[in-house]
N, C-alpha and C. Protein backbone atom coordinates (compact mmCIF):
# COMPACT_ATOMS: atom_id res chain seq x y z
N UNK A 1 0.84 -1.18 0.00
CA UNK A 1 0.00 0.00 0.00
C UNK A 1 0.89 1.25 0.00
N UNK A 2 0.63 2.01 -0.69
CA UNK A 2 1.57 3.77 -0.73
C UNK A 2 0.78 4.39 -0.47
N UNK A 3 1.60 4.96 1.10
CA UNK A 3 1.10 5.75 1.69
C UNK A 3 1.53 7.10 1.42
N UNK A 4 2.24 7.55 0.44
CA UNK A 4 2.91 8.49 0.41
C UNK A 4 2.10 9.29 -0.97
N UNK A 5 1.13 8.84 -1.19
CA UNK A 5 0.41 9.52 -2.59
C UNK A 5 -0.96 9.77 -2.32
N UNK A 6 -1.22 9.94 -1.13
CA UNK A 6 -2.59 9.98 -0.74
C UNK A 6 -2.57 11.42 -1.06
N UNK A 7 -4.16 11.96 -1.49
CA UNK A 7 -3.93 13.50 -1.13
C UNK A 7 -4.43 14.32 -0.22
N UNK A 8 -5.36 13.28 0.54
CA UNK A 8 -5.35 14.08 1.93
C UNK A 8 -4.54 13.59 3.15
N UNK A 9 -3.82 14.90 3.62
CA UNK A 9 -3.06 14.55 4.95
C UNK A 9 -3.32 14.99 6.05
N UNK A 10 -2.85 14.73 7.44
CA UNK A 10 -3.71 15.50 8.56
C UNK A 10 -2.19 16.58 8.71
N UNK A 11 -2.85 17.52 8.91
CA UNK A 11 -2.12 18.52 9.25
C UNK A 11 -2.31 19.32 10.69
N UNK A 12 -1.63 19.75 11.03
CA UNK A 12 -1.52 21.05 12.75
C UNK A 12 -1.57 21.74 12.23
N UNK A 13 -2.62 22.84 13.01
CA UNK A 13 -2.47 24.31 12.93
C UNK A 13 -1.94 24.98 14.54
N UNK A 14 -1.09 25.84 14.55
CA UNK A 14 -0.93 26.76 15.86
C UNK A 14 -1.05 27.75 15.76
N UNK A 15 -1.13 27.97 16.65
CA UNK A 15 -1.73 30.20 16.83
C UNK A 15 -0.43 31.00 17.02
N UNK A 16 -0.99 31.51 15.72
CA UNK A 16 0.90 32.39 15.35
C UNK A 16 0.29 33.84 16.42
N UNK A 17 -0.56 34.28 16.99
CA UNK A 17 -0.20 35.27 18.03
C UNK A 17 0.01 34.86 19.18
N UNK A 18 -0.48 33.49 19.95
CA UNK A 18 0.05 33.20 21.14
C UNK A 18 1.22 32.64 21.24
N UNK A 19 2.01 32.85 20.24
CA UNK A 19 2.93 31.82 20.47
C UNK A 19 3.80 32.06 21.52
N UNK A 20 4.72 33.53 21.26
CA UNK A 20 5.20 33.96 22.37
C UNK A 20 4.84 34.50 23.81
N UNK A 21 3.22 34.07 23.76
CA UNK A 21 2.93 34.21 25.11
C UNK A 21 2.42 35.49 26.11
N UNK A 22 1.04 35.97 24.81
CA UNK A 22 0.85 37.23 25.17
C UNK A 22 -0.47 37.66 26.73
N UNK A 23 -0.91 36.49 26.70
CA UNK A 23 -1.30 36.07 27.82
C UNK A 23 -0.93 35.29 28.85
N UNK A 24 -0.43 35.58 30.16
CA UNK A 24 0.05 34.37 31.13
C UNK A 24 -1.17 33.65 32.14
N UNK A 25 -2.32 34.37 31.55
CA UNK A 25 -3.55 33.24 32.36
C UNK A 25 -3.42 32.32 32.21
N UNK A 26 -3.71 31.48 31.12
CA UNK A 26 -3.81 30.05 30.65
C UNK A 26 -3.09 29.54 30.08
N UNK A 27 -2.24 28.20 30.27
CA UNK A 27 -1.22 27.44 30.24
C UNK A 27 -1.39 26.50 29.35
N UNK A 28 0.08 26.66 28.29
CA UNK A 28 -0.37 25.73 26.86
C UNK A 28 -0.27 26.31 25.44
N UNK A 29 -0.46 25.86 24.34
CA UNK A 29 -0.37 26.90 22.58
C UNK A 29 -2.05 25.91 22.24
N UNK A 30 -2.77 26.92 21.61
CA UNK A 30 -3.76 26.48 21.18
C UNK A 30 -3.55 26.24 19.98
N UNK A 31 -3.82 24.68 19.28
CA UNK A 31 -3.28 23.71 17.97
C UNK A 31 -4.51 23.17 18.20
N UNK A 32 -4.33 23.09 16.74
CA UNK A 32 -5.86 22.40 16.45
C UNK A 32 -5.49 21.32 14.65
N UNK A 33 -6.26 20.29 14.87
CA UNK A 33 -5.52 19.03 13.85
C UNK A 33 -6.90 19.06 12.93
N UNK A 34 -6.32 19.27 11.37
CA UNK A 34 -7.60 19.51 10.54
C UNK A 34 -7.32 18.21 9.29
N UNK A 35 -7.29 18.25 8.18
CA UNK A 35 -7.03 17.32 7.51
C UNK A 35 -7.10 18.60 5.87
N UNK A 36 -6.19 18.23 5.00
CA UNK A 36 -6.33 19.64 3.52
C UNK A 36 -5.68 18.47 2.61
N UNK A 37 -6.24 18.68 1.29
CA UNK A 37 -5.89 17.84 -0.06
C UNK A 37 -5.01 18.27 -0.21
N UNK A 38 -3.40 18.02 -0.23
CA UNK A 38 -2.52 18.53 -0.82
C UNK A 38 -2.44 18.49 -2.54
N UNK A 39 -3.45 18.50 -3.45
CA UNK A 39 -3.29 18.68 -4.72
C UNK A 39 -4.27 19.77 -4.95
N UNK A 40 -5.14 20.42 -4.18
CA UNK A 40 -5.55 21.44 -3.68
C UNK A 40 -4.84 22.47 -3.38
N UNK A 41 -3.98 22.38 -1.94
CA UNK A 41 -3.86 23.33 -1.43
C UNK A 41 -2.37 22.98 -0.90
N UNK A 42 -1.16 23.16 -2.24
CA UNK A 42 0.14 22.44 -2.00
C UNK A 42 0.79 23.37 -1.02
N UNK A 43 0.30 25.09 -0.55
CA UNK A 43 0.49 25.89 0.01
C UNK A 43 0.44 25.56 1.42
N UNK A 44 1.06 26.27 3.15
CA UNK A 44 0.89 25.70 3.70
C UNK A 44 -0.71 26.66 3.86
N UNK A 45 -1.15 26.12 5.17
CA UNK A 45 -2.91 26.37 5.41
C UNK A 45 -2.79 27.01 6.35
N UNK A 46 -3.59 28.35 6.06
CA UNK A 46 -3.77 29.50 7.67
C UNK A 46 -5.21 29.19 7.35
N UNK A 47 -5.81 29.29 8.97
CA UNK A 47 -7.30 29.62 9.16
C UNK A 47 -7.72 30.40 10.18
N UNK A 48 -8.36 31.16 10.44
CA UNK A 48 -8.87 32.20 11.47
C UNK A 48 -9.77 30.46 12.39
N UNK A 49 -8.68 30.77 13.53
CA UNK A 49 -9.85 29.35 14.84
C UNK A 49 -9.73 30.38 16.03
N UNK A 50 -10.80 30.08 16.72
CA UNK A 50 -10.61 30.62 18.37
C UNK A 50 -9.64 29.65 19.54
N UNK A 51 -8.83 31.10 19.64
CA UNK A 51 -7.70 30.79 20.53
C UNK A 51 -8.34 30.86 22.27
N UNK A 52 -8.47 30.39 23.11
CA UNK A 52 -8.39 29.86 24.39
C UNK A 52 -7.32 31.32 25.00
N UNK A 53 -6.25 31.19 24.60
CA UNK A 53 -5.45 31.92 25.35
C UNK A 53 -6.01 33.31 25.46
N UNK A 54 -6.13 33.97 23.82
CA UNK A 54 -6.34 35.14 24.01
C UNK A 54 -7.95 35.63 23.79
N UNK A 55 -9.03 34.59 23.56
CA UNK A 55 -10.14 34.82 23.65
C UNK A 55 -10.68 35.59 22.59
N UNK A 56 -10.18 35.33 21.87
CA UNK A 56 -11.08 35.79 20.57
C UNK A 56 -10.16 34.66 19.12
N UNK A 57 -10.88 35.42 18.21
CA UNK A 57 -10.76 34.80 16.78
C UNK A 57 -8.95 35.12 16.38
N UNK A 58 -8.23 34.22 15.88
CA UNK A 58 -6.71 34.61 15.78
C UNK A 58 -6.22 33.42 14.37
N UNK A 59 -5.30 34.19 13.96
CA UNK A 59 -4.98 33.18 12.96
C UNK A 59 -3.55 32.07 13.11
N UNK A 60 -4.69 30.90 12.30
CA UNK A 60 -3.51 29.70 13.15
C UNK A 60 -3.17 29.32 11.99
N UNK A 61 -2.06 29.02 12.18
CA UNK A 61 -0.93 28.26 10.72
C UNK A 61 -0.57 27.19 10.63
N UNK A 62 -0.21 26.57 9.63
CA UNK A 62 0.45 24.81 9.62
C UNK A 62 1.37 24.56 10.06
N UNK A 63 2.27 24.03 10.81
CA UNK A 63 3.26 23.47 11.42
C UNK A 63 3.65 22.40 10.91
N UNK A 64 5.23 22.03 11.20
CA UNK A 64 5.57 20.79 10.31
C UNK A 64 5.32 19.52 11.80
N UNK A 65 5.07 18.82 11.47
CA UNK A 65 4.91 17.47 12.39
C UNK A 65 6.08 17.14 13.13
């Protein structure tokens, strides 16, 4: 079986404003695991998700595994 030609993969997103930690209430990076067709979207994937830390809408980016 080749697993390496599939075109959907699961991907991470993290929250490119909490990263460095602009809130010290709550403990942790808010990541969230989505799944994108890479013959679609060979780009990496930003999406506006709600961040926990800073309580509102923030944009989270792909990360490498």
């Amino acid at each position: 079986m080749a697993k390496g030609k599939d075109a959907r993969v699961t991907v991470i997103l993290e929250g490119l404003v909490c990263r460095n930690g602009v809130n010290k209430q709550s403990i942790g990076i808010s990541r969230y695991i989505t799944q994108k067709n890479r013959h679609n979207t060979p780009s990496r994937l930003e999406l506006r998700k709600f961040c926990p830390r800073c309580y509102k809408h923030t944009i989270h980016g792909e990360i490498k595994k």
